[in-house]
PDB file of N, CA and C in Angstrom:
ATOM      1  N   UNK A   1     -10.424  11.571  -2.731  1.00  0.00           N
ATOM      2  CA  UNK A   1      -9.866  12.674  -1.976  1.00  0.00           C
ATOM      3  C   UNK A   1     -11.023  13.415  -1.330  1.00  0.00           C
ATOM      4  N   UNK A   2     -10.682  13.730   0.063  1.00  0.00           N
ATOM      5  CA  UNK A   2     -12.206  14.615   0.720  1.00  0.00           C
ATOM      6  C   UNK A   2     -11.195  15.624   1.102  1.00  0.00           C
ATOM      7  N   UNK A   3     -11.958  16.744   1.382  1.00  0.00           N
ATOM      8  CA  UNK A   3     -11.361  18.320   1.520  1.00  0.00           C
ATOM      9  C   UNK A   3     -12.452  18.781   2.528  1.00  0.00           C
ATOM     10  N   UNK A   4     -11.402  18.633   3.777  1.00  0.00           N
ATOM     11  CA  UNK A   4     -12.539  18.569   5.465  1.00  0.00           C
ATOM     12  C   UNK A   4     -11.626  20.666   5.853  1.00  0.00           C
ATOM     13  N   UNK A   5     -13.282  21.190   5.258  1.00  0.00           N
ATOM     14  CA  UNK A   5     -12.940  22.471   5.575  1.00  0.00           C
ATOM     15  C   UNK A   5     -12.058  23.366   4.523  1.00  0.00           C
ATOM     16  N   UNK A   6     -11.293  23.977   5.109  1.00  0.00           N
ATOM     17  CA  UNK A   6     -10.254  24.256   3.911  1.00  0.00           C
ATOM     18  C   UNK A   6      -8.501  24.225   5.047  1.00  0.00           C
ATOM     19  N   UNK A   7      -8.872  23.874   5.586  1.00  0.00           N
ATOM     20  CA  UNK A   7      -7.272  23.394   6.779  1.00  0.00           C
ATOM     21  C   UNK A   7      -6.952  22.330   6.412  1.00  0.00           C
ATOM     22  N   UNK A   8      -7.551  21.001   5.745  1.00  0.00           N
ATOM     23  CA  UNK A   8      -7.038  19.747   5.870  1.00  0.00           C
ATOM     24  C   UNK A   8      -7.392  19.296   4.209  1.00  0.00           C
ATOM     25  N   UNK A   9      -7.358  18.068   4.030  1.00  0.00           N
ATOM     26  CA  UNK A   9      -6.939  17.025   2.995  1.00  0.00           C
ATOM     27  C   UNK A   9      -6.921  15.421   3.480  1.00  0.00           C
ATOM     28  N   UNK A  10      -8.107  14.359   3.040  1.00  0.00           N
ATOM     29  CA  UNK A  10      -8.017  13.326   3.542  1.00  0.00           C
ATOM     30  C   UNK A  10      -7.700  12.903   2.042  1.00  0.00           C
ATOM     31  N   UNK A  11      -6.967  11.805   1.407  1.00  0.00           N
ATOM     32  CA  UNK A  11      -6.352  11.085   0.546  1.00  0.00           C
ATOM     33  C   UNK A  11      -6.734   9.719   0.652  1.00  0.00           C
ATOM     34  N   UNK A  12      -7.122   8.945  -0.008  1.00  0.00           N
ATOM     35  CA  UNK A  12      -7.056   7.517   0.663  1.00  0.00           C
ATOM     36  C   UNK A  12      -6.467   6.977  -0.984  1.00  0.00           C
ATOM     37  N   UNK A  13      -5.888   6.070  -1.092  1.00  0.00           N
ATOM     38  CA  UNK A  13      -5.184   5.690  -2.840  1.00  0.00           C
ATOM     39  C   UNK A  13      -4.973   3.642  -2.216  1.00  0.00           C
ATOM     40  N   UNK A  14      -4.655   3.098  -3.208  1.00  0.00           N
ATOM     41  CA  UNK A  14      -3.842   1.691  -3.136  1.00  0.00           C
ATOM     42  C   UNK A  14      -2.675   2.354  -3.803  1.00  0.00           C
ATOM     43  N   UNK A  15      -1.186   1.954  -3.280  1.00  0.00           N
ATOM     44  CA  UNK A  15      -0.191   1.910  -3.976  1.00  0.00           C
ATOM     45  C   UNK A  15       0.459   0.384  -3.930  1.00  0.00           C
ATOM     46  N   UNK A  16       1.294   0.097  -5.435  1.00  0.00           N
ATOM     47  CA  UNK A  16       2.146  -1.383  -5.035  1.00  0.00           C
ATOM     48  C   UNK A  16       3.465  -0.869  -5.421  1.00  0.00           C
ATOM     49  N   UNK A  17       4.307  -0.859  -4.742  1.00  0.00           N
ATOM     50  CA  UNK A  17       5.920  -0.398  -4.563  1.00  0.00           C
ATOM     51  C   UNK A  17       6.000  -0.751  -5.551  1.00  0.00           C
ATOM     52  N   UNK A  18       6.348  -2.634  -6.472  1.00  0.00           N
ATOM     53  CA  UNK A  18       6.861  -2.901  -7.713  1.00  0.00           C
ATOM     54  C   UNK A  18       5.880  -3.833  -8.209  1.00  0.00           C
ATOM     55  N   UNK A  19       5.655  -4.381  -9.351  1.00  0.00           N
ATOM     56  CA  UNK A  19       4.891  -5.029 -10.131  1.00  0.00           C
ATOM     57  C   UNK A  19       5.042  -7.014  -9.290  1.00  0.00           C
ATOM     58  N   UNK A  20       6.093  -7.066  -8.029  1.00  0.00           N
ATOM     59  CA  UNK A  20       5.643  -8.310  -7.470  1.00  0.00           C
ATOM     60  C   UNK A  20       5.214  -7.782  -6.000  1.00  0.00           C
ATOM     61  N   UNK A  21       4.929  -6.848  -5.391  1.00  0.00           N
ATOM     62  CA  UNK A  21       4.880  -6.479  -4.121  1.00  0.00           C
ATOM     63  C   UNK A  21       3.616  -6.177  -3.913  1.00  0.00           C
ATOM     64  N   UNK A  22       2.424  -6.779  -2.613  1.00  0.00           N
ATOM     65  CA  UNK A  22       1.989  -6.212  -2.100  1.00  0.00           C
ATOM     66  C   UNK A  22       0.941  -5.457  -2.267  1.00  0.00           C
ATOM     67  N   UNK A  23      -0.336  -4.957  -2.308  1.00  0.00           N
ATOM     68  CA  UNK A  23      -1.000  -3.775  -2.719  1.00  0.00           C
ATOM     69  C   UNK A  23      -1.316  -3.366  -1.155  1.00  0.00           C
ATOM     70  N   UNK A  24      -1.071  -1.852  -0.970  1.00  0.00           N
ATOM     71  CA  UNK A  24      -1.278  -1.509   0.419  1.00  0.00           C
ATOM     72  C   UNK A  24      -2.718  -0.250   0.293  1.00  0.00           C
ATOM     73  N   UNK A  25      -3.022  -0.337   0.908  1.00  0.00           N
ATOM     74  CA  UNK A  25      -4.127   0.899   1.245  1.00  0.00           C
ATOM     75  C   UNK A  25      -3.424   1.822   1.949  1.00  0.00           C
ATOM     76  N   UNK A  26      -3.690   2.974   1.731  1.00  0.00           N
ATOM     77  CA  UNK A  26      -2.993   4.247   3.038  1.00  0.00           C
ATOM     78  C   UNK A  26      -4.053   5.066   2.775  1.00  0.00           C
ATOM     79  N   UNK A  27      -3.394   6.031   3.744  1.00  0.00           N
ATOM     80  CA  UNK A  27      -4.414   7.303   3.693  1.00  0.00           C
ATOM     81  C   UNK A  27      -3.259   8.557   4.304  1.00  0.00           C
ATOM     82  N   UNK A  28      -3.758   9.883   3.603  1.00  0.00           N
ATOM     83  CA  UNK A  28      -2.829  10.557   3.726  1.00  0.00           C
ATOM     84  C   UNK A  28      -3.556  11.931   4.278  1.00  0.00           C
ATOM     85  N   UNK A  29      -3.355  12.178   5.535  1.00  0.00           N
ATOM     86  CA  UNK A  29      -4.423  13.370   6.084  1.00  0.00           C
ATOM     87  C   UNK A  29      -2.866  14.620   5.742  1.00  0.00           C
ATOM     88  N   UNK A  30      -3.591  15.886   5.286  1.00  0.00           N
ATOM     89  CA  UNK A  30      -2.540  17.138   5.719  1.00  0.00           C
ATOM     90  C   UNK A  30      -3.265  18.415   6.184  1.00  0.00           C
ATOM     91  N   UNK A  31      -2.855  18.629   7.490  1.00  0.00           N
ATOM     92  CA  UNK A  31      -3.380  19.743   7.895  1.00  0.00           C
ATOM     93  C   UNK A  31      -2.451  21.083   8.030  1.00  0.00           C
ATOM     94  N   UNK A  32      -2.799  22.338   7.651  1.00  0.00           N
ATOM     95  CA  UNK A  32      -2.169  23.160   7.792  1.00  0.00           C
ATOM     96  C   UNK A  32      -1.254  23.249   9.095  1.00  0.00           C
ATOM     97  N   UNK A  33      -1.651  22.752  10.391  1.00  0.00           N
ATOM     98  CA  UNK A  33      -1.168  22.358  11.494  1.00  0.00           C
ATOM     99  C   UNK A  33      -0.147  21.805  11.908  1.00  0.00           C
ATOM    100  N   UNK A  34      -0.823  20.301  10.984  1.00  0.00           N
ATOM    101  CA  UNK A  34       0.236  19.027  11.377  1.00  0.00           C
ATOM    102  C   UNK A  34       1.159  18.685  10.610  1.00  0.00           C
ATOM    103  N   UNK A  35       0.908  19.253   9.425  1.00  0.00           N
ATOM    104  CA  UNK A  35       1.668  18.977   7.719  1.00  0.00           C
ATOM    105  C   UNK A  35       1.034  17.626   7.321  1.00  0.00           C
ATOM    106  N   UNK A  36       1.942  16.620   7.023  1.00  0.00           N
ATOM    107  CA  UNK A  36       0.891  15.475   6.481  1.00  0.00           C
ATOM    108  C   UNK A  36       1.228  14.346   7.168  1.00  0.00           C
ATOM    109  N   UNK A  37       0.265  13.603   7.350  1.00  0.00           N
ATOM    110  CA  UNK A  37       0.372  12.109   8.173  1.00  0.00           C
ATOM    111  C   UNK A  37       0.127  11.403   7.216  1.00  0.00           C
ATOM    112  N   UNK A  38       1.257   9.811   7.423  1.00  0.00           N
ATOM    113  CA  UNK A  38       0.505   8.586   6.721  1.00  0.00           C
ATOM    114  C   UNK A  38       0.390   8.030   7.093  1.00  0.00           C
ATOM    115  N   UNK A  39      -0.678   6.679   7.292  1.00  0.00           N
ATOM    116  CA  UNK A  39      -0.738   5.830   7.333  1.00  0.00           C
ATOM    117  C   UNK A  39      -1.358   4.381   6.663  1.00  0.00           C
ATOM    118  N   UNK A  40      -0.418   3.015   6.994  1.00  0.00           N
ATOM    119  CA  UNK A  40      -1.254   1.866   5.916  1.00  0.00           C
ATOM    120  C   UNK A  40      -2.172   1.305   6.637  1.00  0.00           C
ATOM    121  N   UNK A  41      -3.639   1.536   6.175  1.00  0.00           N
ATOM    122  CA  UNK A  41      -4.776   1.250   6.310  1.00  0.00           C
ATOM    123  C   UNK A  41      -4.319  -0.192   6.531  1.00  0.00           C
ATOM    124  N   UNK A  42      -4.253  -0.532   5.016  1.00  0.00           N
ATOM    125  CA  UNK A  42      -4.337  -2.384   4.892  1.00  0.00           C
ATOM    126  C   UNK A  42      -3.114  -2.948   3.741  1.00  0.00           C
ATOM    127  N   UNK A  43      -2.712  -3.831   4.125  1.00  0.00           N
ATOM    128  CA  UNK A  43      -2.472  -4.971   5.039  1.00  0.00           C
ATOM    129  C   UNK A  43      -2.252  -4.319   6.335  1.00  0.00           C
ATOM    130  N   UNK A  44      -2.432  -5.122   7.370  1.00  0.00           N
ATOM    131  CA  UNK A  44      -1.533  -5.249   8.815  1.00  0.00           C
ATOM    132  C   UNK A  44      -0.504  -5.117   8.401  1.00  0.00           C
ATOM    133  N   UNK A  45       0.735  -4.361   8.657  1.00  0.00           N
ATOM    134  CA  UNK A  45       2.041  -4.443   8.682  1.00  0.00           C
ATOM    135  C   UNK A  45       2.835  -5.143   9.593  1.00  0.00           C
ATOM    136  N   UNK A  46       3.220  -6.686   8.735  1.00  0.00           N
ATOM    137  CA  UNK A  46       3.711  -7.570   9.671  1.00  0.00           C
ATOM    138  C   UNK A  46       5.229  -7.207  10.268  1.00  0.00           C
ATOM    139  N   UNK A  47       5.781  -8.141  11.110  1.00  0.00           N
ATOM    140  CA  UNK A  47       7.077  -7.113  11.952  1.00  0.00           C
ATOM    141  C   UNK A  47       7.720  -8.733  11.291  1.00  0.00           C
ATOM    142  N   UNK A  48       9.730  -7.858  11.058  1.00  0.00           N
ATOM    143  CA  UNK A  48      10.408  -8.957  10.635  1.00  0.00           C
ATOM    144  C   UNK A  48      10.670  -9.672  12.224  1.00  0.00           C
ATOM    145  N   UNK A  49      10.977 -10.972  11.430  1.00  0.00           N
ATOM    146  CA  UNK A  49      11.110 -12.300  12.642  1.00  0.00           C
ATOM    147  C   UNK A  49      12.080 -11.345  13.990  1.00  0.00           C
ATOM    148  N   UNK A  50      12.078 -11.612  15.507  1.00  0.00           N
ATOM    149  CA  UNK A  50      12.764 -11.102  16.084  1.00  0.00           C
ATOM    150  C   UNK A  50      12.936  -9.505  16.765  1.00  0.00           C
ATOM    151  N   UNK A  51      11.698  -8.962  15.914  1.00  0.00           N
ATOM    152  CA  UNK A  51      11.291  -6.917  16.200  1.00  0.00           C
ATOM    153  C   UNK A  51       9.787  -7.370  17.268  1.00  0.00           C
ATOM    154  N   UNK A  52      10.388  -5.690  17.489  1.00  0.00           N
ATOM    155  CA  UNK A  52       8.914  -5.712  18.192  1.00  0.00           C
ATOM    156  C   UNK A  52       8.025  -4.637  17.761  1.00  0.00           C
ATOM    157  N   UNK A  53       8.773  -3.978  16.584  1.00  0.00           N
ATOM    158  CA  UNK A  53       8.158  -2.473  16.317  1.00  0.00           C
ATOM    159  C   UNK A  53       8.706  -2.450  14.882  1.00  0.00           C
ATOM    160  N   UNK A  54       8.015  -1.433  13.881  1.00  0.00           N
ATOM    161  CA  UNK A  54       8.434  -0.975  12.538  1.00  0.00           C
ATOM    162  C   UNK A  54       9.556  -0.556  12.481  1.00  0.00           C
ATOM    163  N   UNK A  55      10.321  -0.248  11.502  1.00  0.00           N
ATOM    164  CA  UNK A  55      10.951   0.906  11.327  1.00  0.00           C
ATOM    165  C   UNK A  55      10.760   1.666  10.552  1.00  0.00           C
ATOM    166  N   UNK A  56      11.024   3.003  11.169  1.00  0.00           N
ATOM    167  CA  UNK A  56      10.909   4.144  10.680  1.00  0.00           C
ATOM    168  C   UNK A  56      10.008   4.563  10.405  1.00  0.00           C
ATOM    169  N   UNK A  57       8.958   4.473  11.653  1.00  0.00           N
ATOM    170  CA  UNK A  57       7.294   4.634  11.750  1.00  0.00           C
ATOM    171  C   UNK A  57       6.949   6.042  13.388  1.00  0.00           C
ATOM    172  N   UNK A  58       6.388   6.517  13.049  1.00  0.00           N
ATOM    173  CA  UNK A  58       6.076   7.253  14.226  1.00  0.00           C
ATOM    174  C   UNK A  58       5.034   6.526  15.088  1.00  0.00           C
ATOM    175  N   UNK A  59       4.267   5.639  14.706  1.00  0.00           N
ATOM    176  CA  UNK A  59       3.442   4.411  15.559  1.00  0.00           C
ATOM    177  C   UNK A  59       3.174   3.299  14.701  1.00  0.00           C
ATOM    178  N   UNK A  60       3.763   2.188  15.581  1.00  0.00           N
ATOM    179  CA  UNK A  60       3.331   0.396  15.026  1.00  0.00           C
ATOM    180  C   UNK A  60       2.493   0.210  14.766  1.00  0.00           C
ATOM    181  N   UNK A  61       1.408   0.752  15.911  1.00  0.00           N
ATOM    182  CA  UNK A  61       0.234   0.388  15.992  1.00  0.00           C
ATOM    183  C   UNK A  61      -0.772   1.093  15.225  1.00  0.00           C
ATOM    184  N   UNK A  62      -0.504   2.276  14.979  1.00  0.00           N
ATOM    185  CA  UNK A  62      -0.874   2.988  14.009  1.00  0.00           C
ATOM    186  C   UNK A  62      -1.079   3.096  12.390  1.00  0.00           C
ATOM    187  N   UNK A  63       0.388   2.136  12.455  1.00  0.00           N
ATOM    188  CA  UNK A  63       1.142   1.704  10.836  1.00  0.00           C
ATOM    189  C   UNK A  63       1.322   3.764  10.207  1.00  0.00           C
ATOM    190  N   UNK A  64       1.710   4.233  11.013  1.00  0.00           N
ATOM    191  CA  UNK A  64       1.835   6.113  11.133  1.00  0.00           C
ATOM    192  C   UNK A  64       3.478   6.047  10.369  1.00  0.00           C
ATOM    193  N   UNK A  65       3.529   6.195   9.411  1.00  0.00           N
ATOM    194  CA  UNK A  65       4.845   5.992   8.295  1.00  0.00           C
ATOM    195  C   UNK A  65       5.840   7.343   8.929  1.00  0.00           C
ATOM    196  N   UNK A  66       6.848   7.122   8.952  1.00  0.00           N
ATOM    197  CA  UNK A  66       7.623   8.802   8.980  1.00  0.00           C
ATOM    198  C   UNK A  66       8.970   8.343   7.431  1.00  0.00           C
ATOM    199  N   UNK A  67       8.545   9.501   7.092  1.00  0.00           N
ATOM    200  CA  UNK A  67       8.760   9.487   5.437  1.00  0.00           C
ATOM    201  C   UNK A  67      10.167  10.802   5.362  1.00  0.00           C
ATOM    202  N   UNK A  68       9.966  11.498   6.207  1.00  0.00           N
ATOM    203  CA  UNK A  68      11.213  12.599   6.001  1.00  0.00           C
ATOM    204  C   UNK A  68      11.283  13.523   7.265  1.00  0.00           C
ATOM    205  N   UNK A  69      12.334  13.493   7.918  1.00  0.00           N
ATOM    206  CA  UNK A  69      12.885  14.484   8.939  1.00  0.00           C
ATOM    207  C   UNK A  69      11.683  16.009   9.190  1.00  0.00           C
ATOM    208  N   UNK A  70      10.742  16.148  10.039  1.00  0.00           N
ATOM    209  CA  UNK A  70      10.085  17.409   9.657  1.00  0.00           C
ATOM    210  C   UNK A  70      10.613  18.284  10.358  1.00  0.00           C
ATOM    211  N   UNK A  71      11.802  19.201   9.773  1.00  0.00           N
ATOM    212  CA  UNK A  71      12.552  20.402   9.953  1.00  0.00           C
ATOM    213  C   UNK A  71      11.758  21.117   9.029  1.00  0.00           C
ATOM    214  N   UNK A  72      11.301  20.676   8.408  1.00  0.00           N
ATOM    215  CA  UNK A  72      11.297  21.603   6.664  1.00  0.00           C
ATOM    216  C   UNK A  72      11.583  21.988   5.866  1.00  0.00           C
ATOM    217  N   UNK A  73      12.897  21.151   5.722  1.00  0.00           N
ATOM    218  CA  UNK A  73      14.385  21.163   4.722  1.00  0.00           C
ATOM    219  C   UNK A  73      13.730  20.154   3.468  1.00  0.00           C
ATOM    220  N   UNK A  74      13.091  18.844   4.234  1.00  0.00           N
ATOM    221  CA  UNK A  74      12.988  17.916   2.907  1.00  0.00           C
ATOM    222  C   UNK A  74      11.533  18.195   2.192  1.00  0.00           C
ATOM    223  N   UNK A  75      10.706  18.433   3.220  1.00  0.00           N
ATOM    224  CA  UNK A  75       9.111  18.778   2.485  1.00  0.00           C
ATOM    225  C   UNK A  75       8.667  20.281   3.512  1.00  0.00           C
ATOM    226  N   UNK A  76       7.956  20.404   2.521  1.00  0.00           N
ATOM    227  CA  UNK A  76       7.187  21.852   3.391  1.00  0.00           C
ATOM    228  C   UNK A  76       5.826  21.608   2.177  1.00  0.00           C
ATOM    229  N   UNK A  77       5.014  22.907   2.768  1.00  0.00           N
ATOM    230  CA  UNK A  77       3.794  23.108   1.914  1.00  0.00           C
ATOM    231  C   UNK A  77       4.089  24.082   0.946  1.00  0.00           C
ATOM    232  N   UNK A  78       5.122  24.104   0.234  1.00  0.00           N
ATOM    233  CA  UNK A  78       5.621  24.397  -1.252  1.00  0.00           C
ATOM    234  C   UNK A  78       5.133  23.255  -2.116  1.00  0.00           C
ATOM    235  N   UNK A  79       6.319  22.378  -1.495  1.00  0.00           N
ATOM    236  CA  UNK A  79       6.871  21.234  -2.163  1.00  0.00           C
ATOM    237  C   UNK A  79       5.098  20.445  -2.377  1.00  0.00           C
ATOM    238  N   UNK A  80       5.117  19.747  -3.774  1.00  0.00           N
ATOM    239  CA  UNK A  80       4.377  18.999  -4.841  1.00  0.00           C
ATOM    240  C   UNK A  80       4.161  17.705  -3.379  1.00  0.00           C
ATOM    241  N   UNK A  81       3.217  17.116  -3.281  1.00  0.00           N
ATOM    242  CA  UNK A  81       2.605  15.495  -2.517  1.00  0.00           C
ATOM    243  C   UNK A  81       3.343  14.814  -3.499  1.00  0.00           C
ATOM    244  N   UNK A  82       2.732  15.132  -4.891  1.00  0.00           N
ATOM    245  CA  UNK A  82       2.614  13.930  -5.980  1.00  0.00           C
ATOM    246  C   UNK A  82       4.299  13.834  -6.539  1.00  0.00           C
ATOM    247  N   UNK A  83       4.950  15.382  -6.242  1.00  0.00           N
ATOM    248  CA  UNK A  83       6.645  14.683  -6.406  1.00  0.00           C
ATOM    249  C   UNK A  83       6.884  14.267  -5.093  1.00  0.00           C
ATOM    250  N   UNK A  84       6.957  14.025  -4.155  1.00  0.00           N
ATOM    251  CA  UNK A  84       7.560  14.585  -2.923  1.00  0.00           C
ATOM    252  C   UNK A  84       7.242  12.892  -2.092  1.00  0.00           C
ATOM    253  N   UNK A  85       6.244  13.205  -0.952  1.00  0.00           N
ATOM    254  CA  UNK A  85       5.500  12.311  -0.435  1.00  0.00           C
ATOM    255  C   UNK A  85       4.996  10.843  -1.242  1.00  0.00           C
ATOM    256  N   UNK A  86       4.546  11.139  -2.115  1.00  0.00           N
ATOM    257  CA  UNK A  86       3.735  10.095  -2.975  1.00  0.00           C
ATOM    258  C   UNK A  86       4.631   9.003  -3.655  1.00  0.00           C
ATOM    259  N   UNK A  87       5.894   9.334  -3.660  1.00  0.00           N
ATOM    260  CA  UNK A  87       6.795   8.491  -4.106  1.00  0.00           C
ATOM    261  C   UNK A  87       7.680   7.995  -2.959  1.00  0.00           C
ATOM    262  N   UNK A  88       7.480   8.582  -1.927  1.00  0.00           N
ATOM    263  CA  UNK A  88       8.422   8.221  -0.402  1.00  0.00           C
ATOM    264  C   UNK A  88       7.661   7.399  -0.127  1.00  0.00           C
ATOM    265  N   UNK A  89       6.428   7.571   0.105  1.00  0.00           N
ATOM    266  CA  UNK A  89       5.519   6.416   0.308  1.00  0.00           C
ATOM    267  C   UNK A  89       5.699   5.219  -0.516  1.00  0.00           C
ATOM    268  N   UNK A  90       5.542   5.313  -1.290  1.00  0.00           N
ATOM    269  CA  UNK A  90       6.575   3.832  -1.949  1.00  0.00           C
ATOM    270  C   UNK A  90       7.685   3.502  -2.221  1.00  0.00           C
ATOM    271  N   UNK A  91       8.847   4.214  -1.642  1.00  0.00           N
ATOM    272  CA  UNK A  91      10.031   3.762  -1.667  1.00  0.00           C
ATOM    273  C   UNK A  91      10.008   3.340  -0.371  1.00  0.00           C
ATOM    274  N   UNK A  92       9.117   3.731   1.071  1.00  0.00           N
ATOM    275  CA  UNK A  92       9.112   3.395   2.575  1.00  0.00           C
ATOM    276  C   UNK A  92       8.304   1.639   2.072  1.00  0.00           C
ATOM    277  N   UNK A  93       7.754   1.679   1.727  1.00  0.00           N
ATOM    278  CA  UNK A  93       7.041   0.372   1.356  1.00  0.00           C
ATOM    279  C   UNK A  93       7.625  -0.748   0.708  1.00  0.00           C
ATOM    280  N   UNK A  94       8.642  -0.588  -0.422  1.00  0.00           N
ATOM    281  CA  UNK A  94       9.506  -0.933  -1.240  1.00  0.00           C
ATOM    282  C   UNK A  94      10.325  -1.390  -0.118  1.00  0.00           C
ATOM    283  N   UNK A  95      11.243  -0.795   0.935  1.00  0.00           N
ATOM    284  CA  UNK A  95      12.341  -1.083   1.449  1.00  0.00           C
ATOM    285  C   UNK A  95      11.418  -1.964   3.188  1.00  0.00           C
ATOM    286  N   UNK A  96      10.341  -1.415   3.285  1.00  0.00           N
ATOM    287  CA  UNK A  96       9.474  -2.210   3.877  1.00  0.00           C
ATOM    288  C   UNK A  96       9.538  -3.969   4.017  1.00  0.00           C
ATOM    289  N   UNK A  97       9.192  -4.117   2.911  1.00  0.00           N
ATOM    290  CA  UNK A  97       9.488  -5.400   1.744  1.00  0.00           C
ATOM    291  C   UNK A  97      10.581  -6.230   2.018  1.00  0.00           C
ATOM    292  N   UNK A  98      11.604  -5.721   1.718  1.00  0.00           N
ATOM    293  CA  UNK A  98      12.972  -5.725   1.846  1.00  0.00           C
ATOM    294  C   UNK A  98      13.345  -5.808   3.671  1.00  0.00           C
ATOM    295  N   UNK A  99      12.942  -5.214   4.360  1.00  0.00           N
ATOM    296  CA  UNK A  99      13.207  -5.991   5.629  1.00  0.00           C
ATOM    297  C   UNK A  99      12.570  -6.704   6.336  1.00  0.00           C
ATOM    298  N   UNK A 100      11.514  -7.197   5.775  1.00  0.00           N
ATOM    299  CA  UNK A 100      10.311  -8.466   6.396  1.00  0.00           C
ATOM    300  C   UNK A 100      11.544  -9.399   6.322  1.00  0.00           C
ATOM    301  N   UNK A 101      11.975  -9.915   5.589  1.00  0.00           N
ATOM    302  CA  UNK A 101      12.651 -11.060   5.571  1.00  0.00           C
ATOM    303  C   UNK A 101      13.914 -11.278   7.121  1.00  0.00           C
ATOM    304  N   UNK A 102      14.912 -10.490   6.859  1.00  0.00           N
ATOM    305  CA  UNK A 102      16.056 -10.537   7.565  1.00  0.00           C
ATOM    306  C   UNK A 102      15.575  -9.344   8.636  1.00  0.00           C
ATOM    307  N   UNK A 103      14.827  -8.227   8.665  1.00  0.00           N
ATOM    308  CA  UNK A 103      14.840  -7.578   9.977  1.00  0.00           C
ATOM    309  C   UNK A 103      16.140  -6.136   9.754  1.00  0.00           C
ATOM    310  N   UNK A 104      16.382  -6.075   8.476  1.00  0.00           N
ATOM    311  CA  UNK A 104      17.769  -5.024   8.493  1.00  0.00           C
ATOM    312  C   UNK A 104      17.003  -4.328   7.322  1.00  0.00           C
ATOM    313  N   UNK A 105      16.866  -2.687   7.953  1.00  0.00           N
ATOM    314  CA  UNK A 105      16.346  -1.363   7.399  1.00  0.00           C
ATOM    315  C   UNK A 105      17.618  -1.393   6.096  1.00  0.00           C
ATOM    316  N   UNK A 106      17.207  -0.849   4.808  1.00  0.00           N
ATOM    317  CA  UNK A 106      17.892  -0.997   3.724  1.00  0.00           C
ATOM    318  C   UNK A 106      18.001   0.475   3.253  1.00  0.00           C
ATOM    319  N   UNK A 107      16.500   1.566   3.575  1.00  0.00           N
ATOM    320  CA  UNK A 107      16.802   2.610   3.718  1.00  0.00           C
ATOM    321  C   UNK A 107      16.628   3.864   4.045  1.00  0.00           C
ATOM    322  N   UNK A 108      17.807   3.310   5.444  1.00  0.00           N
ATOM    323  CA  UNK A 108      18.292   4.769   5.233  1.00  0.00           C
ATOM    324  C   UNK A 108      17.231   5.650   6.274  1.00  0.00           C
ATOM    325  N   UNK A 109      18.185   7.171   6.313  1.00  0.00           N
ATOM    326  CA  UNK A 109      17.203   7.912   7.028  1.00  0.00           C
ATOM    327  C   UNK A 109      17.640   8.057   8.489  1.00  0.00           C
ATOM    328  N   UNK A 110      16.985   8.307   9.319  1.00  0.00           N
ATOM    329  CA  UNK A 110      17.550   8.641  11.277  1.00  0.00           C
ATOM    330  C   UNK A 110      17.281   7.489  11.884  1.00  0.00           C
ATOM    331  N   UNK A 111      17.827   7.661  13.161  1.00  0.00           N
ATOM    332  CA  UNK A 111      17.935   6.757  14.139  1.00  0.00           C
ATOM    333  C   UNK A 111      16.406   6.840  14.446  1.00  0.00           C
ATOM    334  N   UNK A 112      15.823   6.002  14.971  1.00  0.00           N
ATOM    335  CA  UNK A 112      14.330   6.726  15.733  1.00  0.00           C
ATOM    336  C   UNK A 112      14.864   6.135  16.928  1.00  0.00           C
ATOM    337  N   UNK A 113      14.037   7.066  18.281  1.00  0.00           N
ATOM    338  CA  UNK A 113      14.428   6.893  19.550  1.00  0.00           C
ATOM    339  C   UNK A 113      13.748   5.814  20.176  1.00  0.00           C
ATOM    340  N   UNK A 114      14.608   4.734  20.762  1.00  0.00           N
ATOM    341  CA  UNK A 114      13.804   3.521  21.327  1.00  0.00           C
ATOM    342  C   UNK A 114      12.845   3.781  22.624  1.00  0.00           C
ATOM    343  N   UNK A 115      12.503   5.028  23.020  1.00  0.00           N
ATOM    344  CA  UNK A 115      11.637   5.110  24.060  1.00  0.00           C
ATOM    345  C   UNK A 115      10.387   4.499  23.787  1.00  0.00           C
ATOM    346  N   UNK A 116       9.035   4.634  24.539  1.00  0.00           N
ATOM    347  CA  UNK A 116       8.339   4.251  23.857  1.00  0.00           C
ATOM    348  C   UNK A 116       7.201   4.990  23.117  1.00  0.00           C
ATOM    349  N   UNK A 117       6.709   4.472  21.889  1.00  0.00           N
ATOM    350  CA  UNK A 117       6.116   5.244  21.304  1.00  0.00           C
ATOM    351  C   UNK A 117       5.371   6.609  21.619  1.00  0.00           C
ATOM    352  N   UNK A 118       5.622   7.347  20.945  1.00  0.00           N
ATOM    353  CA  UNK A 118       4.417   8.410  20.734  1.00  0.00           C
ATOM    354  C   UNK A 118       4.161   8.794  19.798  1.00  0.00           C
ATOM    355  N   UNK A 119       2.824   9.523  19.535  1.00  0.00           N
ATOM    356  CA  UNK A 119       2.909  10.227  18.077  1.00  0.00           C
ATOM    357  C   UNK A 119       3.812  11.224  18.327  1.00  0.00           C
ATOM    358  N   UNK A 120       4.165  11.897  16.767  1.00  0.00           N
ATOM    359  CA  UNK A 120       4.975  12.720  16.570  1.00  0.00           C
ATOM    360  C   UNK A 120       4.475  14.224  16.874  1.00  0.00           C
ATOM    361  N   UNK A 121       3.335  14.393  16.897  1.00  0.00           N
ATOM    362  CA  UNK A 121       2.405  15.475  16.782  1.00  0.00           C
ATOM    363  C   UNK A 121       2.157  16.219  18.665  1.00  0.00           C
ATOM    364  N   UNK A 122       2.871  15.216  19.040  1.00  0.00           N
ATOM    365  CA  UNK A 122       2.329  15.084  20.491  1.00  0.00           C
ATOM    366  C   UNK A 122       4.144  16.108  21.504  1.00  0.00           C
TER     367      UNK A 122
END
């Protein structure tokens, strides 16, 4: 964990969704600003057969995870990383998993808009 200033929070961890899945690298920046970004370092996040983009990512190319609606209903800077985020992050990874194969999101969550990408921040 690095602590850039006292506005932000860089995170970097391995998580593996379940005991046969995967080990991913991420990194988790939060700025008083932006609230928190994720993204998976490593692996490449491969796309199921037939996509051209993630789901439920704020950038492909980025591998930029979107983990919960930011109204500030589901997380805010109350709410715990280590309850909150830290386990979305592996349930987004978990269901990740789960649509490499067939290409069908398992869960859950908003539509994202097929325009084309941007960050969310933007």
């Amino acid at each position: 964990m690095k602590r850039v200033a006292d506005a932000s929070l860089i995170w970097e961890h391995t998580l593996q969704p379940t005991a046969v899945s995967e080990e991913y690298r991420l990194r988790l920046v939060y700025t008083r600003t932006n609230g928190i970004e994720v993204f998976v370092l490593s692996p490449k996040l491969a796309l199921a057969e037939g996509t051209k983009k993630l789901p439920h990512v704020y950038s492909t190319e980025k591998q930029k995870l979107c983990l919960y609606f930011p109204d500030g209903k589901e997380w805010n800077k109350s709410k715990y990383m280590s309850q909150t985020i830290i386990p979305w992050i592996s349930e987004w990874l978990y269901f990740y998993e789960l649509w490499l194969p067939g290409g069908q999101w398992y869960g859950g969550g908003t539509t994202h808009d097929p325009k084309p990408e941007k960050d969310h921040n933007q």
